[in-house]
N, C-alpha and C. Protein backbone atom coordinates (compact mmCIF):
# COMPACT_ATOMS: atom_id res chain seq x y z
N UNK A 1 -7.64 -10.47 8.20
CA UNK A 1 -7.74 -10.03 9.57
C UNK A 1 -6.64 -10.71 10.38
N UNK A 2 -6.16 -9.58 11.30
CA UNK A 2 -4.80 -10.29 12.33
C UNK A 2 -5.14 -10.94 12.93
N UNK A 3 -4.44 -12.50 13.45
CA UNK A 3 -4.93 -13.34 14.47
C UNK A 3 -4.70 -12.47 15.59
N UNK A 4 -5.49 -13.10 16.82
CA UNK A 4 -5.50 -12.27 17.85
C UNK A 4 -3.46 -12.45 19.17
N UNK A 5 -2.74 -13.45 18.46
CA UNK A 5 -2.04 -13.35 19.20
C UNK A 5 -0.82 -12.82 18.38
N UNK A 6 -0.84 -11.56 17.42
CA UNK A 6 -0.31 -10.81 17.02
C UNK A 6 0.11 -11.61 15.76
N UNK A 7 0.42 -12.48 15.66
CA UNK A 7 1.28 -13.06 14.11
C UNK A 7 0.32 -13.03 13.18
N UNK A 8 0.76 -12.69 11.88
CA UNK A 8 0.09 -13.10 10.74
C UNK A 8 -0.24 -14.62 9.84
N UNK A 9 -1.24 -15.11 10.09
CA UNK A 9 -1.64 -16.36 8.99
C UNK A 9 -1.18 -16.46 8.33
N UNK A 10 -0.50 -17.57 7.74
CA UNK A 10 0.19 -17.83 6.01
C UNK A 10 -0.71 -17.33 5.38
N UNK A 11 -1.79 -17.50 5.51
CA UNK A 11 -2.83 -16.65 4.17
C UNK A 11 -2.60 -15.19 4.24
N UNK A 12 -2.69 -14.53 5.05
CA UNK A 12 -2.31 -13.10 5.38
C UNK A 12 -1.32 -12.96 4.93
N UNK A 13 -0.12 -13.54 5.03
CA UNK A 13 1.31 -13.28 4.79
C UNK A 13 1.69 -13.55 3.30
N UNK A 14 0.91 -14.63 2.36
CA UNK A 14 0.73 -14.80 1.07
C UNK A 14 0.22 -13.52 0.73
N UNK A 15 -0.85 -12.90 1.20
CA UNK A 15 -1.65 -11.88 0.94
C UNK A 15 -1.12 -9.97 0.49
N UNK A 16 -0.26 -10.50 1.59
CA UNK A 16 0.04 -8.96 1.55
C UNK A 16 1.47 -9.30 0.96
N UNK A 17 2.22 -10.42 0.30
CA UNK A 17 3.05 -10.37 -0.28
C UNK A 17 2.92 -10.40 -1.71
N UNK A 18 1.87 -10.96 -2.32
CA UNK A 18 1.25 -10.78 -3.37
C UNK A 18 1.09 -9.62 -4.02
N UNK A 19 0.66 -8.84 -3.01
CA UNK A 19 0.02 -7.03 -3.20
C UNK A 19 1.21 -6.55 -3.10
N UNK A 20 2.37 -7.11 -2.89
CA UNK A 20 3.42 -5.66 -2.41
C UNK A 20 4.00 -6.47 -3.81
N UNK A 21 4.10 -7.14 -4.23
CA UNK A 21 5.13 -7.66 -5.42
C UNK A 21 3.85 -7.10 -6.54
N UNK A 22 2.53 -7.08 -6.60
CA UNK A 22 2.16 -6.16 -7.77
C UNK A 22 2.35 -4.77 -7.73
N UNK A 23 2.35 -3.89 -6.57
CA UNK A 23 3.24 -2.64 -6.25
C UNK A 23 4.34 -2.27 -7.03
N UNK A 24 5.35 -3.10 -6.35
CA UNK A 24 6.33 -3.58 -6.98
C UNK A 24 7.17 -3.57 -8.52
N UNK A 25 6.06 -4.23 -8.70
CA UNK A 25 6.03 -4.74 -10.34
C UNK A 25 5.64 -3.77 -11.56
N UNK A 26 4.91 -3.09 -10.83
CA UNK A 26 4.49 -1.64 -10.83
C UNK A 26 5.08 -0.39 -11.74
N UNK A 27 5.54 -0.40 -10.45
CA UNK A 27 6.79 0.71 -10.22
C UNK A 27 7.59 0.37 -10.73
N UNK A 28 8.75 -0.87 -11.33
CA UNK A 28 9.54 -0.97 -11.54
C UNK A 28 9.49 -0.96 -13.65
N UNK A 29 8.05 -0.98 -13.89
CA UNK A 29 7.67 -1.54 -15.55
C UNK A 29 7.23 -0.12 -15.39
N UNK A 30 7.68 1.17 -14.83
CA UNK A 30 7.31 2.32 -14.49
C UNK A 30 8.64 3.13 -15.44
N UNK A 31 9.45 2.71 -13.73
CA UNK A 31 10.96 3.09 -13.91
C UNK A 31 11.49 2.63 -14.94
N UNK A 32 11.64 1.81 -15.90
CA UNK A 32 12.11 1.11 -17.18
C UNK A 32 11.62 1.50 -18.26
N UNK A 33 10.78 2.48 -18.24
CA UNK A 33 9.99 3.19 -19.31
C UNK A 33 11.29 3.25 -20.02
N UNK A 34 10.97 3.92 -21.69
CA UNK A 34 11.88 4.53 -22.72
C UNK A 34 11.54 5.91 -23.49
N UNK A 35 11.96 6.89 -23.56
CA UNK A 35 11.32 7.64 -24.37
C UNK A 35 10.28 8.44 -23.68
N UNK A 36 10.18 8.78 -22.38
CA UNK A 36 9.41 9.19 -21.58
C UNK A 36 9.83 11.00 -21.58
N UNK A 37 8.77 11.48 -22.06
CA UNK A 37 8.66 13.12 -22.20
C UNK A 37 8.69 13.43 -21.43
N UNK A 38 9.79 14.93 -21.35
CA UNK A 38 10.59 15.91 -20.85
C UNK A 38 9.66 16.36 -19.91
N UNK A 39 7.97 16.57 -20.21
CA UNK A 39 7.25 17.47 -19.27
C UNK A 39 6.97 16.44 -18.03
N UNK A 40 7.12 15.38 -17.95
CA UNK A 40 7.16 13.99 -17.03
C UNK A 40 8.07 14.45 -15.36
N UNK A 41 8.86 15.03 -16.25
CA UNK A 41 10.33 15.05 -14.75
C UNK A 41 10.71 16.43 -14.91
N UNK A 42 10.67 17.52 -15.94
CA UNK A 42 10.90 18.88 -15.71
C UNK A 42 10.31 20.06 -14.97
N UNK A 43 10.72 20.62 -13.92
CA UNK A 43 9.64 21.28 -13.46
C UNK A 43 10.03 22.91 -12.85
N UNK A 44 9.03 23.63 -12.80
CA UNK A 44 9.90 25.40 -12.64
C UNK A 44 9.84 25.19 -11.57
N UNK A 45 10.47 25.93 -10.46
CA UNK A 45 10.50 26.85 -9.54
C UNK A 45 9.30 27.53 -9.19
N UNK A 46 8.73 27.29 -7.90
CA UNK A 46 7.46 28.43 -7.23
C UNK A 46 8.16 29.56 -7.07
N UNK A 47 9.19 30.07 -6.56
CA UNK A 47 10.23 30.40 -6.06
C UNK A 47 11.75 30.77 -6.46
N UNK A 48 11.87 31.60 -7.23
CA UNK A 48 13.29 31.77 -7.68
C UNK A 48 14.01 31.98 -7.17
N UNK A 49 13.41 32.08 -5.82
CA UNK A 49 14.78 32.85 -4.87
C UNK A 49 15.36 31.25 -3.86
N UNK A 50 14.47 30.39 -4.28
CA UNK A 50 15.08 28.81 -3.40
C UNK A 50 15.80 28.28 -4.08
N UNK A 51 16.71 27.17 -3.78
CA UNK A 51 17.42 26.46 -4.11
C UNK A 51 17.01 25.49 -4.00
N UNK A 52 16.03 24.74 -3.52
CA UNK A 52 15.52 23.57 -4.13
C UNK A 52 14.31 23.34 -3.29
N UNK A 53 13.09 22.81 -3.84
CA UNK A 53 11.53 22.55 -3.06
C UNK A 53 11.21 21.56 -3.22
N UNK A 54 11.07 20.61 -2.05
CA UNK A 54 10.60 19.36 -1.93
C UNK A 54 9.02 19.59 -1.81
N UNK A 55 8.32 18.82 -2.74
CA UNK A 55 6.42 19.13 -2.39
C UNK A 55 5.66 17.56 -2.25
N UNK A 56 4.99 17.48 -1.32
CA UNK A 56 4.61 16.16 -1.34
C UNK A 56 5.80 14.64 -0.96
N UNK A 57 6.67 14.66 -0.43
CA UNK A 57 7.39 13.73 -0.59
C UNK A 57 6.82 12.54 0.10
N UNK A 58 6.84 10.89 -0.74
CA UNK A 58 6.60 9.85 0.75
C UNK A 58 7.71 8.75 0.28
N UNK A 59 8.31 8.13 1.33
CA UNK A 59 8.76 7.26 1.31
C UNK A 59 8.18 5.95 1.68
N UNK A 60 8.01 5.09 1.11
CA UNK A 60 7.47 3.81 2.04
C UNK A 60 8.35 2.50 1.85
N UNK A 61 8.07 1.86 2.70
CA UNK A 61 9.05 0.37 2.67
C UNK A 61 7.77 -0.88 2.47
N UNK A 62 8.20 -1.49 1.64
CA UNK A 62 7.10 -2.62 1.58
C UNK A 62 7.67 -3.81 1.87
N UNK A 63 7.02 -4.42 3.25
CA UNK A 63 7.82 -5.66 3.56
C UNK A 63 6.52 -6.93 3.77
N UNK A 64 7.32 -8.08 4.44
CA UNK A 64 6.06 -9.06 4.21
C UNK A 64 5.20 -8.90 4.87
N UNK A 65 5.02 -7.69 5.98
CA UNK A 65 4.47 -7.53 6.79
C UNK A 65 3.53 -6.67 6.65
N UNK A 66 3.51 -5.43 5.39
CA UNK A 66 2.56 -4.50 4.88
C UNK A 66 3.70 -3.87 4.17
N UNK A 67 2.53 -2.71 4.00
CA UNK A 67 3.78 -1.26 3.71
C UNK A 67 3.80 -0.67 4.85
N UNK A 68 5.09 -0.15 4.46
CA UNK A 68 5.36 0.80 6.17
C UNK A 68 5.21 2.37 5.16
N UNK A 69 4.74 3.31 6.09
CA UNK A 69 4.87 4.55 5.28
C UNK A 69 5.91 5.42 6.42
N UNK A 70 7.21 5.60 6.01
CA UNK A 70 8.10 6.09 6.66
C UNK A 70 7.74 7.69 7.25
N UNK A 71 8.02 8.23 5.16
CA UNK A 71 7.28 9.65 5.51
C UNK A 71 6.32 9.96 4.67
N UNK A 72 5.55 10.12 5.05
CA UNK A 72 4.22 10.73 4.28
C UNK A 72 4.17 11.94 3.56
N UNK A 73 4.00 12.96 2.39
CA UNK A 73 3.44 14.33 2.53
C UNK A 73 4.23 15.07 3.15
N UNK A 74 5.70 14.98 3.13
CA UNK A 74 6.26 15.91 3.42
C UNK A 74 6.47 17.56 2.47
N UNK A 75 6.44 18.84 2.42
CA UNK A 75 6.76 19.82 1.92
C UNK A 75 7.62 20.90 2.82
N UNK A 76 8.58 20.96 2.08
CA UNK A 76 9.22 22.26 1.99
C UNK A 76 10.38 22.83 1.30
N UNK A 77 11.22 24.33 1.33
CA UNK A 77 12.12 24.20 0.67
C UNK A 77 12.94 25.30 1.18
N UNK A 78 13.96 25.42 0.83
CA UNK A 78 15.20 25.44 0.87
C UNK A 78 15.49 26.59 0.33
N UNK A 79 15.90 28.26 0.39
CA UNK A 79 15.84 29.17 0.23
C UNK A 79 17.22 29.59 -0.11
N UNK A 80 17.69 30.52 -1.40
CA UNK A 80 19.28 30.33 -1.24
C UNK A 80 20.26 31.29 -0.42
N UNK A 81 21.32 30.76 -0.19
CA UNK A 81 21.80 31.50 1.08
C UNK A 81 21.27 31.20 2.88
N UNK A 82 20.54 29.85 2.59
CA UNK A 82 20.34 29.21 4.15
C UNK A 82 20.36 28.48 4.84
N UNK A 83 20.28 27.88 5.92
CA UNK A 83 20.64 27.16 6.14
C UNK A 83 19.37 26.31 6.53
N UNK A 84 18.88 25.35 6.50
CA UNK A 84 17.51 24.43 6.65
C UNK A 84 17.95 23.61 7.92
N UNK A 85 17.40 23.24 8.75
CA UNK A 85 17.68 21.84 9.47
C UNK A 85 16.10 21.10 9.70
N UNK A 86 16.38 20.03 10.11
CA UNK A 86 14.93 19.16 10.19
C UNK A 86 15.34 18.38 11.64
N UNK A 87 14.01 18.81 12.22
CA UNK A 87 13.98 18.45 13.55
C UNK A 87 12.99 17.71 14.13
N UNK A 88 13.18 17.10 14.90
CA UNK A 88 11.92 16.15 15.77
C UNK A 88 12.36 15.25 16.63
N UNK A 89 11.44 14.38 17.07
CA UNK A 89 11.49 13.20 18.32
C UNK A 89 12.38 11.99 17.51
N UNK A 90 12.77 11.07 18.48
CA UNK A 90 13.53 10.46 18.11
C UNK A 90 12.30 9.27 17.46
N UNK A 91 12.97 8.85 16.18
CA UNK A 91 12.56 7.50 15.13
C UNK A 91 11.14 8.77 14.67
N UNK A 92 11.15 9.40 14.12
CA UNK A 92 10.04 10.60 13.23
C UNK A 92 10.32 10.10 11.83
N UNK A 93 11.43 10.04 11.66
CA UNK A 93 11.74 10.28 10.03
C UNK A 93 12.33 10.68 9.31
N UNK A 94 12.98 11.90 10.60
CA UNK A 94 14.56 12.75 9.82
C UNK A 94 15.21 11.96 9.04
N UNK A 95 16.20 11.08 9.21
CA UNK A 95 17.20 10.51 8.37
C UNK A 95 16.47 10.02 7.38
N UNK A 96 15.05 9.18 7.38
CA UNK A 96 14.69 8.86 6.03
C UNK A 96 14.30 10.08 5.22
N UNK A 97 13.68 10.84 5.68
CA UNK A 97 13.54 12.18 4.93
C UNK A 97 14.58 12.87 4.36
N UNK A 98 16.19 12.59 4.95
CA UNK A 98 17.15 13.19 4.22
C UNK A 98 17.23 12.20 3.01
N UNK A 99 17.75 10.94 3.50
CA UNK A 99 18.07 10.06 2.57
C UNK A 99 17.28 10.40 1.11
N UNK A 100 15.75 10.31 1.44
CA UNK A 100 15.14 10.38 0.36
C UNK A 100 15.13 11.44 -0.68
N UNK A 101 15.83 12.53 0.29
CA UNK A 101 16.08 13.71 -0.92
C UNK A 101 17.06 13.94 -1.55
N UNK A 102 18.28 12.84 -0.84
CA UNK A 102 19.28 12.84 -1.43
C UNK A 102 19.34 12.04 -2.74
């Protein structure tokens, strides 16, 4: 629980650094796999007529402070022959949402 004058407790801050380095640790004894089958990362088209479909996307940042969830559950896609743009209020998520699809 947050102290009430906004900072986090060394115990808190041990806490949620602990949890983000087993996250972490995770994901990364994830990514280092070997030999990991084709049906894992291959995937059809809903859509033959798009050029590429983002479904579900999230980005998050894990710092000592929590996780941040940038973008959540994003979907959509990209139709060929068009032009897409992504729009909103300023600090939403656009640029991390590009980044991440790039």
């Amino acid at each position: 629980m947050a102290r009430d004058d906004g900072y986090l407790s060394a115990k808190e801050s041990r806490r949620i650094s602990k949890e983000n380095k087993k996250i972490t640790s995770k994901l990364e004894k994830q990514r280092k796999r070997r030999n990991v089958p084709e049906s894992e990362y291959l995937t059809k088209m809903r859509d033959e007529n798009n050029t590429v479909e983002f479904e579900d996307l999230h980005t998050y940042f894990y710092t000592d402070a929590g996780t941040v969830k940038s973008v959540d559950s994003v979907t959509f896609d990209v139709p060929m022959g068009k032009t897409v743009g992504v729009v909103g209020e300023s600090v939403c998520g656009k640029s991390v949402t590009s980044l991440s699809l790039m």
